[in-house]
Protein backbone atom coordinates (compact mmCIF):
# COMPACT_ATOMS: atom_id res chain seq x y z
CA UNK A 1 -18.87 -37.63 2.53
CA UNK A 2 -21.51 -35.67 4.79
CA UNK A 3 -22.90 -32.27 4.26
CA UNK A 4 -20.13 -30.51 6.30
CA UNK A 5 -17.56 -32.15 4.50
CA UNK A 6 -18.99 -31.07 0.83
CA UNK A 7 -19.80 -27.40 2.22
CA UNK A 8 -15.95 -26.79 3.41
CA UNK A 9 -14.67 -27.99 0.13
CA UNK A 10 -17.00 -26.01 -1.97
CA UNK A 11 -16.09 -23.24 -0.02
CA UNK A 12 -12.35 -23.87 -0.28
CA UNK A 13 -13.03 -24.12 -4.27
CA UNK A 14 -14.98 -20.75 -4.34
CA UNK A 15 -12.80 -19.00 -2.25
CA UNK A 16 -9.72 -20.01 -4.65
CA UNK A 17 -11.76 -19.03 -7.46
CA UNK A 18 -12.98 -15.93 -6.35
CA UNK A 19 -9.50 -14.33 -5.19
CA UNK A 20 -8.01 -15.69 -8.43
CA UNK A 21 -10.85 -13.57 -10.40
CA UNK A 22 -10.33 -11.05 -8.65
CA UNK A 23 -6.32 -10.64 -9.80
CA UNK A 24 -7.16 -11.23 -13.38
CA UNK A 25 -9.85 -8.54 -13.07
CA UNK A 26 -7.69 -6.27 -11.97
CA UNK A 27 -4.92 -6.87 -14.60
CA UNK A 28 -2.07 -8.25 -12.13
CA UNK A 29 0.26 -10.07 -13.84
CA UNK A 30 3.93 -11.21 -13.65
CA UNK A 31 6.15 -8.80 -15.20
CA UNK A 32 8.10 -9.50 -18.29
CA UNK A 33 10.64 -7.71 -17.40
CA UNK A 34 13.96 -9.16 -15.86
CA UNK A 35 15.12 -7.71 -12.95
CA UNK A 36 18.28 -8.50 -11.55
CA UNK A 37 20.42 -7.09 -9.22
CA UNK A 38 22.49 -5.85 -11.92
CA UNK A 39 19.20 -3.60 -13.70
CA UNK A 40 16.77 -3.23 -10.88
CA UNK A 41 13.47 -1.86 -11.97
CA UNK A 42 13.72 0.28 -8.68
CA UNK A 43 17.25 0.61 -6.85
CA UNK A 44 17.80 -0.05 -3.29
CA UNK A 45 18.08 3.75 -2.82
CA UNK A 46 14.47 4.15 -4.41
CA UNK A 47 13.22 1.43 -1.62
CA UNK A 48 14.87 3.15 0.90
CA UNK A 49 13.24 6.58 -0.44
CA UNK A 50 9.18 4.46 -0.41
CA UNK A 51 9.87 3.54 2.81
CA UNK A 52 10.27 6.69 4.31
CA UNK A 53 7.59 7.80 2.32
CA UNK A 54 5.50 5.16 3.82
CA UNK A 55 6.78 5.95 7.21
CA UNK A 56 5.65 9.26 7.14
CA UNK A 57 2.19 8.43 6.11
CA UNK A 58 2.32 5.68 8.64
CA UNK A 59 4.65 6.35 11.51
CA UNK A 60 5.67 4.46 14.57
CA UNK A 61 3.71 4.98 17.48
CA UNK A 62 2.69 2.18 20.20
CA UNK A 63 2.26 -0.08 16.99
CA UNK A 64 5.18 -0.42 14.47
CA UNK A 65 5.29 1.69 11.63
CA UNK A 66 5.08 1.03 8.08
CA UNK A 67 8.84 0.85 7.45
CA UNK A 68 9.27 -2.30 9.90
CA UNK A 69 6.23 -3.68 7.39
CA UNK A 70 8.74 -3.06 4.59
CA UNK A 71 6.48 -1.15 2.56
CA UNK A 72 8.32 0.13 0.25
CA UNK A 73 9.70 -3.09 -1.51
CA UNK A 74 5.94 -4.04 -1.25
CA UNK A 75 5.15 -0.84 -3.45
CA UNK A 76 8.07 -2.17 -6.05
CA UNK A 77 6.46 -5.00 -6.03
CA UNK A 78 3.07 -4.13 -6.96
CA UNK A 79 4.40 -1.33 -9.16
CA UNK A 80 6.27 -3.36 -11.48
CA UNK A 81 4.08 -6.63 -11.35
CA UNK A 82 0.12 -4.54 -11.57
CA UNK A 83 0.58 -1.53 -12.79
CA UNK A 84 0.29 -0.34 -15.99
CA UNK A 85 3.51 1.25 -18.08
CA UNK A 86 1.60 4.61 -18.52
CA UNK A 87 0.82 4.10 -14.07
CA UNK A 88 4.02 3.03 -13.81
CA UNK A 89 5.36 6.20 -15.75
CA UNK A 90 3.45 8.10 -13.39
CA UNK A 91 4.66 6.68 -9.88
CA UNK A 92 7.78 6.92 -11.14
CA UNK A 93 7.60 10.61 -12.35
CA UNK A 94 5.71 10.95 -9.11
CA UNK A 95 8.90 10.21 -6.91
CA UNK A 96 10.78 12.92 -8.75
CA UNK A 97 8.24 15.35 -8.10
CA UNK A 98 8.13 14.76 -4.46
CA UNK A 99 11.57 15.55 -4.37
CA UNK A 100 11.34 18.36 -5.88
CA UNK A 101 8.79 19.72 -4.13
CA UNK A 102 10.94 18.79 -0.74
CA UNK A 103 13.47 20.83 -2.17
CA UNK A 104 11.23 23.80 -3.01
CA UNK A 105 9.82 23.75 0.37
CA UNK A 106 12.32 22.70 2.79
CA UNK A 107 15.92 23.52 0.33
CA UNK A 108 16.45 19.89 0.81
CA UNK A 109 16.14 16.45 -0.58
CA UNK A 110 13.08 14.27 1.07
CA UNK A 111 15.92 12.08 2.50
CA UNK A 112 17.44 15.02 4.29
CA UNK A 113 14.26 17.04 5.91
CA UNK A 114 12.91 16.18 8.86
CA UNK A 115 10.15 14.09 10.06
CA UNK A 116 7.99 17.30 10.55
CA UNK A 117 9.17 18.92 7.11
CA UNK A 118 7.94 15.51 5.49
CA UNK A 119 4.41 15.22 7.17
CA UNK A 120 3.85 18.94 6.15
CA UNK A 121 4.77 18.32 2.81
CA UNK A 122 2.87 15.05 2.28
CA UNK A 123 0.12 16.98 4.24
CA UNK A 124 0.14 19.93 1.07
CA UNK A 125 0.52 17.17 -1.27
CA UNK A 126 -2.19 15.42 0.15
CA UNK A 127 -4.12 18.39 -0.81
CA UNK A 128 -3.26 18.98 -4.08
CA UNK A 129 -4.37 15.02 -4.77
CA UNK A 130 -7.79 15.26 -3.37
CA UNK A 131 -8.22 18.52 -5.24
CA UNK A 132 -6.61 16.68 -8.59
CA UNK A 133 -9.41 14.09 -7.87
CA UNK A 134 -12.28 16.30 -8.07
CA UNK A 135 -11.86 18.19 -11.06
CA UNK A 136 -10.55 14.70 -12.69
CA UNK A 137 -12.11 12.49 -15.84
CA UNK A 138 -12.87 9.23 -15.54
CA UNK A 139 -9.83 8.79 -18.72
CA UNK A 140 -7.35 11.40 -16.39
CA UNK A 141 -4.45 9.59 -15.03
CA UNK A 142 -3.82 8.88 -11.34
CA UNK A 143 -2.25 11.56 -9.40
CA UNK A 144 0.78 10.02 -8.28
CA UNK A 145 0.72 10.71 -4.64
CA UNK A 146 -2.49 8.87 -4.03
CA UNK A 147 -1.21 5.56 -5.55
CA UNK A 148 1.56 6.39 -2.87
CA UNK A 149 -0.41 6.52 -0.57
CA UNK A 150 -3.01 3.38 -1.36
CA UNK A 151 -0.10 1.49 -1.83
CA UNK A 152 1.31 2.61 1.15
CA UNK A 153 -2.20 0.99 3.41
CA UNK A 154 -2.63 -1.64 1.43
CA UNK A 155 0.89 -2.71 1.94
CA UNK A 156 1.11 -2.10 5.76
CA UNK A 157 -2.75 -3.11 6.62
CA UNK A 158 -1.77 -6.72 4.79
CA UNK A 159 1.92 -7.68 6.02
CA UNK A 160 2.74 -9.06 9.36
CA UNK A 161 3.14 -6.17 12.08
CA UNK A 162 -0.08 -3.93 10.63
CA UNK A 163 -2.39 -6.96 10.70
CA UNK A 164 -1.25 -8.39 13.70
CA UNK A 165 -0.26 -5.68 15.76
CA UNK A 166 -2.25 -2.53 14.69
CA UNK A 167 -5.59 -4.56 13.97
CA UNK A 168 -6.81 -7.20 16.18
CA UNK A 169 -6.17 -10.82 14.63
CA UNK A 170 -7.74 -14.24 15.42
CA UNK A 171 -5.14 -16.72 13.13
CA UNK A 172 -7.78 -18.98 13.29
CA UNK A 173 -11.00 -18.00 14.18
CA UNK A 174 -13.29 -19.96 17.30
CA UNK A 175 -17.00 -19.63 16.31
CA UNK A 176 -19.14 -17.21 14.45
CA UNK A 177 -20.35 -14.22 16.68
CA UNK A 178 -22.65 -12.03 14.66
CA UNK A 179 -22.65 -8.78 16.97
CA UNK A 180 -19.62 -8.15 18.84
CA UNK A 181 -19.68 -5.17 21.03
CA UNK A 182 -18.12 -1.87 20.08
CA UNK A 183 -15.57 -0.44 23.20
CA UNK A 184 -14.38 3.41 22.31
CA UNK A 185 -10.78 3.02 20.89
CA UNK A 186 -10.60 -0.85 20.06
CA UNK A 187 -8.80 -1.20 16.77
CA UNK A 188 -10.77 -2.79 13.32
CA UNK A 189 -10.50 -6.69 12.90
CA UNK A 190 -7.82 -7.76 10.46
CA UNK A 191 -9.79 -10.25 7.84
């Protein structure tokens, strides 16, 4: 075996090992919990109701937006399987209280407003979450909207249409270039 040969192995080894660490760091683990069709942790209508979330956060423009990424089964996903039960509490609580606030503001459900009643009320929301995180303790829960809304990029910056199509993407990269010029308005590099 030559040099080049051991290297790429090693690497393939670390690399395993390293994104493996890095889920049982962060607590991800398959939930216990059966869901079925019959008892759905979250209902189709809840999906439905995360991806327009989602969409509003990230809309379609030239690029698609995140409801064609499917977000919200993504943030199902990663609610049930990662989170916590007290952050799971939380998101779920979360979703009520968006509604409610939709209904406050706009005298209708989140379903039923419109796309500009939605991004203002996300936009207030939005607020009230990076205020939340300021005068927050290290031991005060999440605010719920801001798990919405991490979910929400990590889920559309790591499925098919955001890193293909709203990042650039090599599927398989040529050589190494160390310093690749900046042009005004090119989009990031998907990893």
């Amino acid at each position: 075996m030559n040099r080049r040969d051991a290297l790429s192995r090693v690497a393939l080894i670390l690399g395993g090992t390293v994104v493996g660490a890095n889920a049982f760091l962060e607590g991800c683990t398959p939930s216990d919990k059966k869901t079925s069709d019959t008892n759905p942790a979250f209902a189709p209508d809840d999906i439905a109701y995360l991806d327009e979330v989602a969409e509003t956060i990230i809309p379609a423009t030239n690029t698609p937006g995140a409801k064609a990424a499917k977000v919200g089964a993504f943030m199902t996903v990663m609610v049930n399987d990662c989170y916590t039960e007290d952050d799971q509490k939380i998101f779920k609580a979360g979703m009520q209280k968006l509604d409610e606030a939709s209904r406050q503001k706009n005298s209708k459900s989140f379903m039923d407003s419109s796309p500009d009643q939605r991004k203002a009320l996300l936009t207030d929301i939005d607020k009230e979450a990076k205020e939340y995180a300021k005068t927050a303790k290290s031991d005060d829960p999440k605010h719920y909207f801001r798990m919405m809304k991490e979910l929400t990029l990590l889920g559309y910056f790591t499925s098919e249409p955001g890193a293909t199509q709203a990042l650039r993407y090599v599927p398989v990269p040529g050589k190494y270039e160390g310093c690749i010029d900046y042009k005004k308005g090119d989009r990031a590099w998907a990893l």
